[in-house]
Structure formats: C-alpha cells, structure tokens
C-alpha atoms as a PDB file:
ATOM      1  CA  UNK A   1      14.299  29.851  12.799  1.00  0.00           C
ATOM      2  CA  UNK A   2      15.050  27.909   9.644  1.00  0.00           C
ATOM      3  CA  UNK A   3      11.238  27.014   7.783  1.00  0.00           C
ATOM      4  CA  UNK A   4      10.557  23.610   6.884  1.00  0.00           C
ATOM      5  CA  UNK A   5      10.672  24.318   3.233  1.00  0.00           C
ATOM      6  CA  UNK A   6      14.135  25.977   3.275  1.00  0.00           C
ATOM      7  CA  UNK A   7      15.524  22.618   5.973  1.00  0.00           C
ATOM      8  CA  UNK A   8      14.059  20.447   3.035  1.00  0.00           C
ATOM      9  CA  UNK A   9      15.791  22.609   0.313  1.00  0.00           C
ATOM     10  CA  UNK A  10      19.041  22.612   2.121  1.00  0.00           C
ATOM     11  CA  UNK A  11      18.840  18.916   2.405  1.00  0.00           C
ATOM     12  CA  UNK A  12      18.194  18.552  -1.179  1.00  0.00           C
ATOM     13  CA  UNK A  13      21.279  20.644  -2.015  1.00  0.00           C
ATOM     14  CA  UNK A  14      23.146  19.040  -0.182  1.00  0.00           C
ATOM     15  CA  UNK A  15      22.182  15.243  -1.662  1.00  0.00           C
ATOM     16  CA  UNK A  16      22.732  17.227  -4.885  1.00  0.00           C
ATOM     17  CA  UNK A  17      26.166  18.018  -4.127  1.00  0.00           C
ATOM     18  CA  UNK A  18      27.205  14.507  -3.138  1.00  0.00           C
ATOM     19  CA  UNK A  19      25.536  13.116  -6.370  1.00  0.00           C
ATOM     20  CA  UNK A  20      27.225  16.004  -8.934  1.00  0.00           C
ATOM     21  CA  UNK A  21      30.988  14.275  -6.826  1.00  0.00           C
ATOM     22  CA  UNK A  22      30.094  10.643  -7.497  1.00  0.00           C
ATOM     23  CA  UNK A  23      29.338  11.187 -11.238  1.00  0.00           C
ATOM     24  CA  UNK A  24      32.268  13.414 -11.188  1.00  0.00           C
ATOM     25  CA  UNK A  25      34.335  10.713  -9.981  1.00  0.00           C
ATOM     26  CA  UNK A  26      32.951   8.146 -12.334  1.00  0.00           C
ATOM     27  CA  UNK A  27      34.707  10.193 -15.432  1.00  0.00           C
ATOM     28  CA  UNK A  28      37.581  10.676 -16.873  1.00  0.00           C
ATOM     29  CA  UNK A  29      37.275  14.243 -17.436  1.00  0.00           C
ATOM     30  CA  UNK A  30      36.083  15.635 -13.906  1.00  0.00           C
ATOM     31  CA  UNK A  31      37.583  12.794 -11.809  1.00  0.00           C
ATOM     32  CA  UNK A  32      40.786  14.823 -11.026  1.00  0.00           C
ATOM     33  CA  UNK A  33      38.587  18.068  -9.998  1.00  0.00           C
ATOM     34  CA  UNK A  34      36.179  15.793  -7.848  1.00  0.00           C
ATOM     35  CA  UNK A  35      39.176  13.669  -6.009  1.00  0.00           C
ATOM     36  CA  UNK A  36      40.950  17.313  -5.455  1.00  0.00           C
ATOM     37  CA  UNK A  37      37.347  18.595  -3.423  1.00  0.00           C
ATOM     38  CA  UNK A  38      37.091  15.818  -1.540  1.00  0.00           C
ATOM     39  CA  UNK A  39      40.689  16.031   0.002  1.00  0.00           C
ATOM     40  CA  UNK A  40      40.108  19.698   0.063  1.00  0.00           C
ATOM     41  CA  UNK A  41      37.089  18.314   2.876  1.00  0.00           C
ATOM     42  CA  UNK A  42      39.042  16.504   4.383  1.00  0.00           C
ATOM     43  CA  UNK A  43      42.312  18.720   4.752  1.00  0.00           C
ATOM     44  CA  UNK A  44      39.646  22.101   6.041  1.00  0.00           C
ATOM     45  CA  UNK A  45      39.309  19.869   9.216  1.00  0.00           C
ATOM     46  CA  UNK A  46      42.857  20.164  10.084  1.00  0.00           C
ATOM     47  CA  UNK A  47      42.988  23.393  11.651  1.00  0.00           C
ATOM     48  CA  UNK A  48      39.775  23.424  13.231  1.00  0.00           C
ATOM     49  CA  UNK A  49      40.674  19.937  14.709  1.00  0.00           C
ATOM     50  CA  UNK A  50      44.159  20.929  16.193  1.00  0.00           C
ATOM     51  CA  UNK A  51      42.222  24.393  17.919  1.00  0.00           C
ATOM     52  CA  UNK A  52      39.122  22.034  19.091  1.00  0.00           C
ATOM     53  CA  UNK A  53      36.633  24.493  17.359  1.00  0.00           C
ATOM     54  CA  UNK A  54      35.486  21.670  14.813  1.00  0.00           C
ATOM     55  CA  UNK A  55      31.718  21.522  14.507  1.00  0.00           C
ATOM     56  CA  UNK A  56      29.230  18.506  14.016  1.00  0.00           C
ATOM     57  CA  UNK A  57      28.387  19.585  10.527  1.00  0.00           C
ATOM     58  CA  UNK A  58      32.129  20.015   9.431  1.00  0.00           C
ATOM     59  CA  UNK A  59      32.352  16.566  10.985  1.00  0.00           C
ATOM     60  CA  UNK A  60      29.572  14.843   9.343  1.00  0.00           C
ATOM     61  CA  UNK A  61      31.151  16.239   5.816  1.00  0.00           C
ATOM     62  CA  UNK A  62      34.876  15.323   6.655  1.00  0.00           C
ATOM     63  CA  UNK A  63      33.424  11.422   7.519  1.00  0.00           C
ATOM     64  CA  UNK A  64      31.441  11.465   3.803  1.00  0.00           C
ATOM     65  CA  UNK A  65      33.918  12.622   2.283  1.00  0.00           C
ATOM     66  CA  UNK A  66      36.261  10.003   3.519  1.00  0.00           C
ATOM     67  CA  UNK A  67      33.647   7.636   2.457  1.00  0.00           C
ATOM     68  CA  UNK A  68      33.443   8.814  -0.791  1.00  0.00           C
ATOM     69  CA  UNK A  69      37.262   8.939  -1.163  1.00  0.00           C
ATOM     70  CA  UNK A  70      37.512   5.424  -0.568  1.00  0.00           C
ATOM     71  CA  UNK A  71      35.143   4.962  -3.017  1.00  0.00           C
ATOM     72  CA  UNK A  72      36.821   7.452  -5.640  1.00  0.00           C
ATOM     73  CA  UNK A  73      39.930   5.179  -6.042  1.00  0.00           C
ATOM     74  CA  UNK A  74      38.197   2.753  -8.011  1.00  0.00           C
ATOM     75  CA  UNK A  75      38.058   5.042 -10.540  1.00  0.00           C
ATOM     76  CA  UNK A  76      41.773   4.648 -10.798  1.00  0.00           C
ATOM     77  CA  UNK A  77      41.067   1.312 -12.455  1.00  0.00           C
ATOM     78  CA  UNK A  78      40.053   0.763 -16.380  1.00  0.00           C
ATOM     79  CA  UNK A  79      38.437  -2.670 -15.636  1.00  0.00           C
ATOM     80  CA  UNK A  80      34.873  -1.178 -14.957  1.00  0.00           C
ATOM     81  CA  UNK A  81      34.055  -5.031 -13.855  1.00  0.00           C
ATOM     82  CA  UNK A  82      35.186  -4.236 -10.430  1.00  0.00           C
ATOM     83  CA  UNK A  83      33.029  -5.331  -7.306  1.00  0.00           C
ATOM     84  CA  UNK A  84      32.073  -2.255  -5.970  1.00  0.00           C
ATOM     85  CA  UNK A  85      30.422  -3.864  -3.097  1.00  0.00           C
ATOM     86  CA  UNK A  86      33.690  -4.505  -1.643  1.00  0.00           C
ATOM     87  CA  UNK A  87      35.376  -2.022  -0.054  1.00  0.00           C
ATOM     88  CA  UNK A  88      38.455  -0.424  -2.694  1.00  0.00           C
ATOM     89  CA  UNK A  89      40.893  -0.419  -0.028  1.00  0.00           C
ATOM     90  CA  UNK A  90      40.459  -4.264   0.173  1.00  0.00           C
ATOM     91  CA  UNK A  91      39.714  -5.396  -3.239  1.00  0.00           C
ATOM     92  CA  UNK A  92      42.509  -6.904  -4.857  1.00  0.00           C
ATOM     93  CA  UNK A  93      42.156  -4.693  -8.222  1.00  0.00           C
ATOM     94  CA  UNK A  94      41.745  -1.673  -6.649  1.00  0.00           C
ATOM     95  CA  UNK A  95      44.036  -1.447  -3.228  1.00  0.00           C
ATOM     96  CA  UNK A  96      47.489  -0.752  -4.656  1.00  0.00           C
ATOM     97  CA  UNK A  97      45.602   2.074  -6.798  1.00  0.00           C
ATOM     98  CA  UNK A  98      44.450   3.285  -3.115  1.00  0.00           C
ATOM     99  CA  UNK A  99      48.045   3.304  -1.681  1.00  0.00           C
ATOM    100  CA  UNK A 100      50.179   4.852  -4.562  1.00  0.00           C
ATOM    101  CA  UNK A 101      47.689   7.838  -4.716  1.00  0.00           C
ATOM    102  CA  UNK A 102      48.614   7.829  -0.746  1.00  0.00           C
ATOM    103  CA  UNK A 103      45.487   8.517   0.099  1.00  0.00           C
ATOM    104  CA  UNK A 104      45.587   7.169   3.300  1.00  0.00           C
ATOM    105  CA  UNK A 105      48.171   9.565   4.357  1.00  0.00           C
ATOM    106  CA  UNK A 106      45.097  11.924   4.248  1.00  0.00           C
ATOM    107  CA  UNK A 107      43.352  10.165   6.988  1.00  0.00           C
ATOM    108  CA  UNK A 108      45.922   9.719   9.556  1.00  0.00           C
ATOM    109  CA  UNK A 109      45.811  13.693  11.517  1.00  0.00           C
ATOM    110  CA  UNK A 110      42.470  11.882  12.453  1.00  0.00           C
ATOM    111  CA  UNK A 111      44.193   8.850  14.020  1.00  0.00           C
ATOM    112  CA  UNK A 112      46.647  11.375  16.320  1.00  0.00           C
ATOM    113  CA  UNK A 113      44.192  13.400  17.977  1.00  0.00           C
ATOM    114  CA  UNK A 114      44.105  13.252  21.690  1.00  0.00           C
ATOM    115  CA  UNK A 115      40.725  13.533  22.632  1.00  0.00           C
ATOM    116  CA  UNK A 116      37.955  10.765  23.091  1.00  0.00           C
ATOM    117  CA  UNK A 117      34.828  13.339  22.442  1.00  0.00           C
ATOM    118  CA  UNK A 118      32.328  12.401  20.259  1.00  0.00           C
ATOM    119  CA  UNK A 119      33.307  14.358  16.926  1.00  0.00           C
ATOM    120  CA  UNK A 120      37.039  13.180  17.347  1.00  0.00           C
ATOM    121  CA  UNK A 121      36.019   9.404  17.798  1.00  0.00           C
ATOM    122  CA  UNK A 122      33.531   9.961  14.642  1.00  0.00           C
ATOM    123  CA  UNK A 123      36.342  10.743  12.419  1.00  0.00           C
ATOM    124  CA  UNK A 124      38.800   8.400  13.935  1.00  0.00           C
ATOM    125  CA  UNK A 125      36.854   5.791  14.130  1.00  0.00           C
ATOM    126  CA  UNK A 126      36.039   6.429  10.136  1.00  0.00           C
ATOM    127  CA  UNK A 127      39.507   7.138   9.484  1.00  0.00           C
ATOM    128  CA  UNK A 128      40.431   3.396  11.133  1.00  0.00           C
ATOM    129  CA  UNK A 129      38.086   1.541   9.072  1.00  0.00           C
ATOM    130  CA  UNK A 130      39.664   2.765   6.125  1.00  0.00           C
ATOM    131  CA  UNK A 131      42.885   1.337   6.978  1.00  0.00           C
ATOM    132  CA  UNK A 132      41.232  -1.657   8.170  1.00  0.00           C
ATOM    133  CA  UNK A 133      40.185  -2.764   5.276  1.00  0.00           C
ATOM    134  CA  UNK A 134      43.354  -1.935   3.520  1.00  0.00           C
ATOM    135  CA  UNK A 135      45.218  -3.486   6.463  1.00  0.00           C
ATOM    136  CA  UNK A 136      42.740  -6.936   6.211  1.00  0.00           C
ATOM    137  CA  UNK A 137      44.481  -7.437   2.849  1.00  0.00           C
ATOM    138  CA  UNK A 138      47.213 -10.383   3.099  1.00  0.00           C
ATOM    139  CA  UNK A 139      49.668  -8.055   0.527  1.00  0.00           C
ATOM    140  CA  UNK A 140      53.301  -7.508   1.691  1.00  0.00           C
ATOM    141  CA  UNK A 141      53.278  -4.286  -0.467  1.00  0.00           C
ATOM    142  CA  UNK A 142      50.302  -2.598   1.757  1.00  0.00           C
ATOM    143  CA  UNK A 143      52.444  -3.906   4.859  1.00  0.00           C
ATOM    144  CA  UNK A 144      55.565  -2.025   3.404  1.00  0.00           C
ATOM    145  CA  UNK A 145      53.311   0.603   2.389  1.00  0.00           C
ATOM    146  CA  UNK A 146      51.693   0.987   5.806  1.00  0.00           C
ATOM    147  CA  UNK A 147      54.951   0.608   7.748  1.00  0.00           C
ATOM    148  CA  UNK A 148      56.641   3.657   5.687  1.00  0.00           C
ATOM    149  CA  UNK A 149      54.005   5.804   6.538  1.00  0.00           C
ATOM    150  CA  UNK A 150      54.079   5.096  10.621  1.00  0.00           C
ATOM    151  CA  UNK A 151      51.181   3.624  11.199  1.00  0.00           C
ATOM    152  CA  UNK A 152      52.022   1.837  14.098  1.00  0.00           C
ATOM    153  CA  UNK A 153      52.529   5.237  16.398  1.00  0.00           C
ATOM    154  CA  UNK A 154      48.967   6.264  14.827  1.00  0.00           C
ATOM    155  CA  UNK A 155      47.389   2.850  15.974  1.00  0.00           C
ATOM    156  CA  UNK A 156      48.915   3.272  19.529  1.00  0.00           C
ATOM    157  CA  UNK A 157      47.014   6.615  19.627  1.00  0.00           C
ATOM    158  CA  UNK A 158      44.364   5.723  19.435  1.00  0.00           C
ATOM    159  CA  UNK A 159      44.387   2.588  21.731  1.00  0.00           C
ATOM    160  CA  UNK A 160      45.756   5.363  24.158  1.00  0.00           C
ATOM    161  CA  UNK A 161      42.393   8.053  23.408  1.00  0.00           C
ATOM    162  CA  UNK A 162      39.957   5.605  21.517  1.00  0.00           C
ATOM    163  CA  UNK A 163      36.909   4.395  22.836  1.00  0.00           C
ATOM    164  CA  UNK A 164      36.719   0.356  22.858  1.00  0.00           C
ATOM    165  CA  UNK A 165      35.387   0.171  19.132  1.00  0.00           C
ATOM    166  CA  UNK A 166      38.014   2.344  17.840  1.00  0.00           C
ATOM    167  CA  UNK A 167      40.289   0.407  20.088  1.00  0.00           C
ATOM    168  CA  UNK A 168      38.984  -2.704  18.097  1.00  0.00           C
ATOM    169  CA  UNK A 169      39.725  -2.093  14.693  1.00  0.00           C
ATOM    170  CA  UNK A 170      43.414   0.013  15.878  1.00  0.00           C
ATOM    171  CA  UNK A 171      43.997  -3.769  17.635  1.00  0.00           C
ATOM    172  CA  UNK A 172      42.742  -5.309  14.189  1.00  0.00           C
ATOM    173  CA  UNK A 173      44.987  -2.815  12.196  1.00  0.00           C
ATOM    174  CA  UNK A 174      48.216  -3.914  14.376  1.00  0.00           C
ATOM    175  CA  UNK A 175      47.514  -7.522  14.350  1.00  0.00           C
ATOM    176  CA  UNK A 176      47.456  -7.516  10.476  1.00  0.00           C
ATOM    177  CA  UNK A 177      50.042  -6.215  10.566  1.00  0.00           C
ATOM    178  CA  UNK A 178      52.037  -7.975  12.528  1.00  0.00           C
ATOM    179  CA  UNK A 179      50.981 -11.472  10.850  1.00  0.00           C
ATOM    180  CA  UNK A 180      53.164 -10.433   8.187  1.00  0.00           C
ATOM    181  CA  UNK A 181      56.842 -11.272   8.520  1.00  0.00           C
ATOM    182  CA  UNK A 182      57.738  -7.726   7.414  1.00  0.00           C
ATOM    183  CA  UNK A 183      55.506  -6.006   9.719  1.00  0.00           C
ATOM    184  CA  UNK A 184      57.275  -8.175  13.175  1.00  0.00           C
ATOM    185  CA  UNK A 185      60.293  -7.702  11.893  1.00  0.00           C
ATOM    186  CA  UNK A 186      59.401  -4.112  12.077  1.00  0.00           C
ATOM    187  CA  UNK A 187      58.445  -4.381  15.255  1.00  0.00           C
ATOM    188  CA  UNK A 188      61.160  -5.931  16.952  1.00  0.00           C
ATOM    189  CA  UNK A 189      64.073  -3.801  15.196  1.00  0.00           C
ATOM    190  CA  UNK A 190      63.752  -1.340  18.380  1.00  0.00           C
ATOM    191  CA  UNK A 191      63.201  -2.307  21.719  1.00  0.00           C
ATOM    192  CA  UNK A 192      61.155   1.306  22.629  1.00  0.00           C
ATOM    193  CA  UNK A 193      58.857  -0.253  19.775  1.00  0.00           C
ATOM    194  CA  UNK A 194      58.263  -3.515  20.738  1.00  0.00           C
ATOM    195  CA  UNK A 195      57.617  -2.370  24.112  1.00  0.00           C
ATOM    196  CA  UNK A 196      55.172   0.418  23.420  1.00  0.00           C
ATOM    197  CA  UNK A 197      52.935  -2.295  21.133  1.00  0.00           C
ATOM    198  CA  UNK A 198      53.700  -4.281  24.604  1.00  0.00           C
ATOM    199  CA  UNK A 199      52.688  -1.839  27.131  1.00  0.00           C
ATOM    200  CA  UNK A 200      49.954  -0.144  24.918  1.00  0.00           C
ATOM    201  CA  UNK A 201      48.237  -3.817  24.667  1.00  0.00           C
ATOM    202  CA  UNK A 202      47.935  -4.319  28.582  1.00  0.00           C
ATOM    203  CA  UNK A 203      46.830  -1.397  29.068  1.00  0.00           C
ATOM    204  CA  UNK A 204      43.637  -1.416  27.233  1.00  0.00           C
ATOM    205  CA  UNK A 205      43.603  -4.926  28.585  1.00  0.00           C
ATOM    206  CA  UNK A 206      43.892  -3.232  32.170  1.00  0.00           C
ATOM    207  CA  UNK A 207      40.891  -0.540  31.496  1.00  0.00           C
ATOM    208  CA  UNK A 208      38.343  -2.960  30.278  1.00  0.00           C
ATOM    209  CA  UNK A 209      34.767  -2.017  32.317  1.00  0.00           C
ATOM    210  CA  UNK A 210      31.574  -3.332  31.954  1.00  0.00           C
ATOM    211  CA  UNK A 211      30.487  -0.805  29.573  1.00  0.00           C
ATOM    212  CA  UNK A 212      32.989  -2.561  26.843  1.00  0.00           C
ATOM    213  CA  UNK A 213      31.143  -6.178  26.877  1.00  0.00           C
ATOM    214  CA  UNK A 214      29.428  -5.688  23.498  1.00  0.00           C
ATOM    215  CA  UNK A 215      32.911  -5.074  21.388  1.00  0.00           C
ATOM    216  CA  UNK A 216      35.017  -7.222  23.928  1.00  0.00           C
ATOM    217  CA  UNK A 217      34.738 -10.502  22.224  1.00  0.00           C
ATOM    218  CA  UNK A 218      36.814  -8.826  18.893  1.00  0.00           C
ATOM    219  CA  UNK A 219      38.744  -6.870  21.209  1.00  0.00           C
ATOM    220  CA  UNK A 220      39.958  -9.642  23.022  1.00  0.00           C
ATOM    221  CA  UNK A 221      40.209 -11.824  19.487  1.00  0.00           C
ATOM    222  CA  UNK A 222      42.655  -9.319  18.121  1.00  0.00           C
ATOM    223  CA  UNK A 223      45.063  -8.370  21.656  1.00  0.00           C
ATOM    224  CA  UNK A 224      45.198 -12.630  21.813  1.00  0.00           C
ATOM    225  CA  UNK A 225      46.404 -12.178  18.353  1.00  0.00           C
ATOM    226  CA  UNK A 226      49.168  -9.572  18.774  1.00  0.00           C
ATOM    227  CA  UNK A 227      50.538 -10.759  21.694  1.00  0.00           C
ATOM    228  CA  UNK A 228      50.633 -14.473  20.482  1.00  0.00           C
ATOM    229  CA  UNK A 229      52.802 -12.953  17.833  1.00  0.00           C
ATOM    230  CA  UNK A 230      54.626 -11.206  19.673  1.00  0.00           C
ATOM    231  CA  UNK A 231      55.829 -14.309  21.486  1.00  0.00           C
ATOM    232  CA  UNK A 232      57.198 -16.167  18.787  1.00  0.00           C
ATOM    233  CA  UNK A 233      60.111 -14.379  19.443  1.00  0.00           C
ATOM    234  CA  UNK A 234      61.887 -16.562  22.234  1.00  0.00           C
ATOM    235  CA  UNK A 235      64.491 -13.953  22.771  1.00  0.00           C
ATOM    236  CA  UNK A 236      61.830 -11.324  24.528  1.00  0.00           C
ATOM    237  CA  UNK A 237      59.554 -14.000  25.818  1.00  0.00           C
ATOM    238  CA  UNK A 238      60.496 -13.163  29.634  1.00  0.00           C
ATOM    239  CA  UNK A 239      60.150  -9.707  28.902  1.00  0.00           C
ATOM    240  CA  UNK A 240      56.548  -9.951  27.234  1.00  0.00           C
ATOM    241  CA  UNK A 241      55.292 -12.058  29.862  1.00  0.00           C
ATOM    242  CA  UNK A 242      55.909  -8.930  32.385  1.00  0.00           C
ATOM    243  CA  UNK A 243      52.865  -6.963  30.024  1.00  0.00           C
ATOM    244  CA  UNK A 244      50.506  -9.773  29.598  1.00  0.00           C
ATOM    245  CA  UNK A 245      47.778  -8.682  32.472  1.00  0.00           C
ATOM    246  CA  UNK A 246      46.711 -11.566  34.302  1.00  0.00           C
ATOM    247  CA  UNK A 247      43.376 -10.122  34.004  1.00  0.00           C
ATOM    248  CA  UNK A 248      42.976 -11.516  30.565  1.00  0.00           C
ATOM    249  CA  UNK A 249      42.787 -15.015  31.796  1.00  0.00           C
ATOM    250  CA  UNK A 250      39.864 -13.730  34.632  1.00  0.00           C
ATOM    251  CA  UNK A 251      36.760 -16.220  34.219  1.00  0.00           C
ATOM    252  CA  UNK A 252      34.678 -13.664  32.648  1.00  0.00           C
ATOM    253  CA  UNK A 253      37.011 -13.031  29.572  1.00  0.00           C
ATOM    254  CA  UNK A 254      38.166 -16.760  29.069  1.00  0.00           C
ATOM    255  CA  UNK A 255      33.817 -17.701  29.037  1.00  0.00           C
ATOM    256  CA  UNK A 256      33.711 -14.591  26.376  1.00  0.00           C
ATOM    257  CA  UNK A 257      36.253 -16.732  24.449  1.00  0.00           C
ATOM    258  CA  UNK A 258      34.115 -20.224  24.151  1.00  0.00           C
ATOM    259  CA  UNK A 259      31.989 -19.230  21.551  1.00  0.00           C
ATOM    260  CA  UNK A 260      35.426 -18.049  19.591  1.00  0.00           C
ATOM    261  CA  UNK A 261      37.186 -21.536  19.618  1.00  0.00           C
ATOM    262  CA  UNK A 262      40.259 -20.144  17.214  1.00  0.00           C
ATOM    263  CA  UNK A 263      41.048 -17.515  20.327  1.00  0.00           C
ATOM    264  CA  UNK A 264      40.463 -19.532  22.738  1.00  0.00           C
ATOM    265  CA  UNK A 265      43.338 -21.499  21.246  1.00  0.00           C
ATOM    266  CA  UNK A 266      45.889 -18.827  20.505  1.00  0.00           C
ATOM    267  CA  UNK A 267      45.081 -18.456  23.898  1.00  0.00           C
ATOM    268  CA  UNK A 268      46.296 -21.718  24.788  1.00  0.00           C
ATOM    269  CA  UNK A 269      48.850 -21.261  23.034  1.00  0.00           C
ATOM    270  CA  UNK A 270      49.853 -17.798  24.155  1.00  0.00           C
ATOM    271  CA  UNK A 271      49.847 -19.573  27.689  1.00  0.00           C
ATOM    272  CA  UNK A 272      52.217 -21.832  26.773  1.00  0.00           C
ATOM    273  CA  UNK A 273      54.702 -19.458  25.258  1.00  0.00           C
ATOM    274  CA  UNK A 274      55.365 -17.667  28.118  1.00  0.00           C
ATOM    275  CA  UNK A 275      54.782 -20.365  30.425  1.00  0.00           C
ATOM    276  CA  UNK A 276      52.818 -18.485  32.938  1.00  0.00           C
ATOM    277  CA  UNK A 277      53.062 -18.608  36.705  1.00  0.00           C
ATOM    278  CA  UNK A 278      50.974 -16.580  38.922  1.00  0.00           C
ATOM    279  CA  UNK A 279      53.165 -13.621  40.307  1.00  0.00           C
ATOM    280  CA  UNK A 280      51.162 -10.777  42.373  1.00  0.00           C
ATOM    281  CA  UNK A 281      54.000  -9.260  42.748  1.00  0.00           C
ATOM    282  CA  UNK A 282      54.794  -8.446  39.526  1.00  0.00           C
ATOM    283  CA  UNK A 283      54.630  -4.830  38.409  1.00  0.00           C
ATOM    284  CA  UNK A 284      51.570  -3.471  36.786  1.00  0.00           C
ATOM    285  CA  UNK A 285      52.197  -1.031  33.429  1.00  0.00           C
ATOM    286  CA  UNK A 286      50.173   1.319  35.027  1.00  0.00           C
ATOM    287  CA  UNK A 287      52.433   1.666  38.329  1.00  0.00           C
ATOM    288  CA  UNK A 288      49.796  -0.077  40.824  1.00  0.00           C
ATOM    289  CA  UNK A 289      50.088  -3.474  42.448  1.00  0.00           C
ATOM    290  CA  UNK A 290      48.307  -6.208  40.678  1.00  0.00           C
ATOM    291  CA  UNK A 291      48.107  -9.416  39.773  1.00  0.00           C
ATOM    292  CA  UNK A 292      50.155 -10.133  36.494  1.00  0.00           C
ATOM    293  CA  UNK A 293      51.046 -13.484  35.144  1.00  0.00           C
ATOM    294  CA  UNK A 294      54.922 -14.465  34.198  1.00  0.00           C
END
C-alpha cells in the first residue's frame, strides 16, 4: 500500500513535470525538446489503444498532454501579445501555426476507435474539442486543411461509437465544415459521401433516449444545421428527404427548439426544402419500419 507521504510526493512530481514542459515550451531553446515529449505521450497510446490494454493513468496523461499541445503552438508565434485565454487552435494568430505543424494529425487515431468505454470517449472526446475549435474558425485554409487530412470519415466515427457529447461537437465539427463552400463541395463530389454524412445524421437522430436530454438542444442545433445544408442542393433534395427521420419533428424535440429561435428556423426552413409529407412507409436507415418524412 502506497503511504500518504509517498501519494503526496508522487503528486508533486508529477505537477513538477507538467510545469518543467510549459516553461520548456515557453523558450526558444527547449521548445523543440518539450513539443517532441508531448507527441511522444500522445503517440505511446497508440499501441496500447489498438490492443485495448490502455490504462486510466496512460489516459489521463495522453488527454494533458493534448491539452498542453494545443497550448504549445502558440509558441510558434513571435507576437508574445497573443490572448492565451483563447484557445490556439481558434485564435486567429495562432491557428495556421497549429495546422502547418499538423498537429492535429496527431489526434485523429483517437477519433477512429471503435469503442464507447469510458477511457476511449475521454480521449475522443478531448481529441474532438481540439478540432472544434480549429473547425469553429470561419478560414477556408483550415477547411482545405481539414478536408486533406479526412476528417469527415473520423467525424462519422465517432457519431457511429460516440456517446451524445462526443456526438455533439463531431456534429459541430461537420457542420463547420460544411458552411464553407469548399467543405459541401467536398461533400457532394461522391455520392457514397454525401450519403454516409446522410445516413450517419439520422441515425443518431434515430437513437436519441432520454438519457441524451441534457446535450440534445446542441445536438439537435448542429444535425438542423447539416442537413439544412445539405439541402441547398436541389439536385439530391428527394434523396435527402428519404434520411431526414420524422422523429426530429416529434413534439418533444420541436419544444427543445423554442428557446433556440435560430434552429427553430433552419428548421422551418429545412421543412420547406424538402417539402415534407408524412410517409410511414418510407424506409428507415436502420432497416425497420418507421415513420419518416418525404
């Protein structure tokens, strides 16, 4: 059994550590070493990860780490007048800093895994709010940036394995995206694309519960969002309205919507896009009978 002293000590240590990589990161002579241990934290997870023998300690490190990555690229900057209490993926001096070092390249074996236990949805969840804040950025070049490195497969991952906040900022990530003309003209280049962001959508849409009410009013914000994009092209309209659930006009997720009156209307206008008629008979993306809306 571990004394109280030596728990105290190791705790110490280990704040010790973390400070030594923040100063290291905040100069010029040590920044290189300290960037080069924290991806070596990050990259040890790989293995472990893929062979499910990953334990909570390695992924309490792996998750600081990533923090502190994020907060590394500043560094890349002269200007030492920078905001630092905005996130570096997002600020407008620092982002582009944060994408030619590609360090979110580093984050993304986190955003494939195919399990929703708790020490995979800890580091996904981490790795997506990285991106999100890059993604939140209206910047064609993180768009391009984003594209290139296939982050719309990674984002359907983990609205296929996520739990609903992960699910939240993946839906965030993909409506960003998708606001930009680059990033729907991305997604409408290949059919199988458009209709996995299609099917991937209703489907989360289809496995709402109860236990999702506290994260379903930005949930719902950002699938109202994709799909109202997605139907501003008239040439798949017909075909989108086949994916939108006809659950997502159900009483209780409309009533979620009042207090949200810029949903509410790209609700509206979603509606009107597809011109909706009531169809039970329509197929459901999961294979079962259901109520769908055309």
């Amino acid at each position: 059994m571990v004394s109280g002293a030596a728990a105290v000590d190791s705790t110490r240590n280990a704040t010790a550590g973390i400070t030594r990589l923040i100063r290291g990161l905040d100069s010029l002579e040590t920044r290189e070493q300290s960037l080069d241990i924290l991806c070596k934290v990050i990259t040890s997870a790989y293995r472990p990860l893929l062979s499910d023998t990953i334990t909570d300690k390695a992924v309490t490190q792996v998750c600081n780490a990533i923090a502190l990555l994020q907060l590394g690229v500043e560094n890349f900057k002269d200007d030492s007048s920078v905001n630092t209490s905005e996130p570096v993926a997002s600020h407008p001096d620092t982002k582009m800093a944060f994408v030619r070092a590609t360090m979110p390249v580093y984050l993304y074996p986190f955003l494939n895994t195919m399990s929703s236990e708790r020490n995979y949805e800890c580091l996904r969840l981490t790795s997506l709010g990285v991106i999100g804040s890059l993604a939140k950025v209206d910047d064609p070049d993180v768009v391009e940036y984003l594209l290139s490195t296939q982050i719309f497969p990674s984002c359907l991952r983990c609205l296929e394995f996520g739990r609903t906040l992960s699910k939240t900022v993946a839906t965030f990530i993909i409506y960003r995206i998708l606001l930009n003309e680059k990033g729907l003209k991305y997604c409408f280049i290949l059919a199988e694309r458009y209709l996995a962001v299609s099917q991937c959508l209703a489907k989360v849409i289809e496995s709402l519960g109860e236990e999702d009410d506290e994260n379903l009013p930005r949930l719902l914000r950002n699938i109202i969002g994709c799909y109202l994009r997605l139907s501003e092209n008239q040439r798949t309209r017909q075909q989108l309205s086949s994916y939108v659930p006809w659950k997502l006009m159900e009483y209780k997720y409309v009533n979620i919507l009042q207090g949200d009156p810029e949903s509410l209307g790209n609700l509206r206008r979603l509606i009107h896009n597809l011109k909706f008629t009531h169809s039970p008979a329509t197929r459901s993306t999961s294979q079962s009978q259901g109520p769908f809306i055309r």
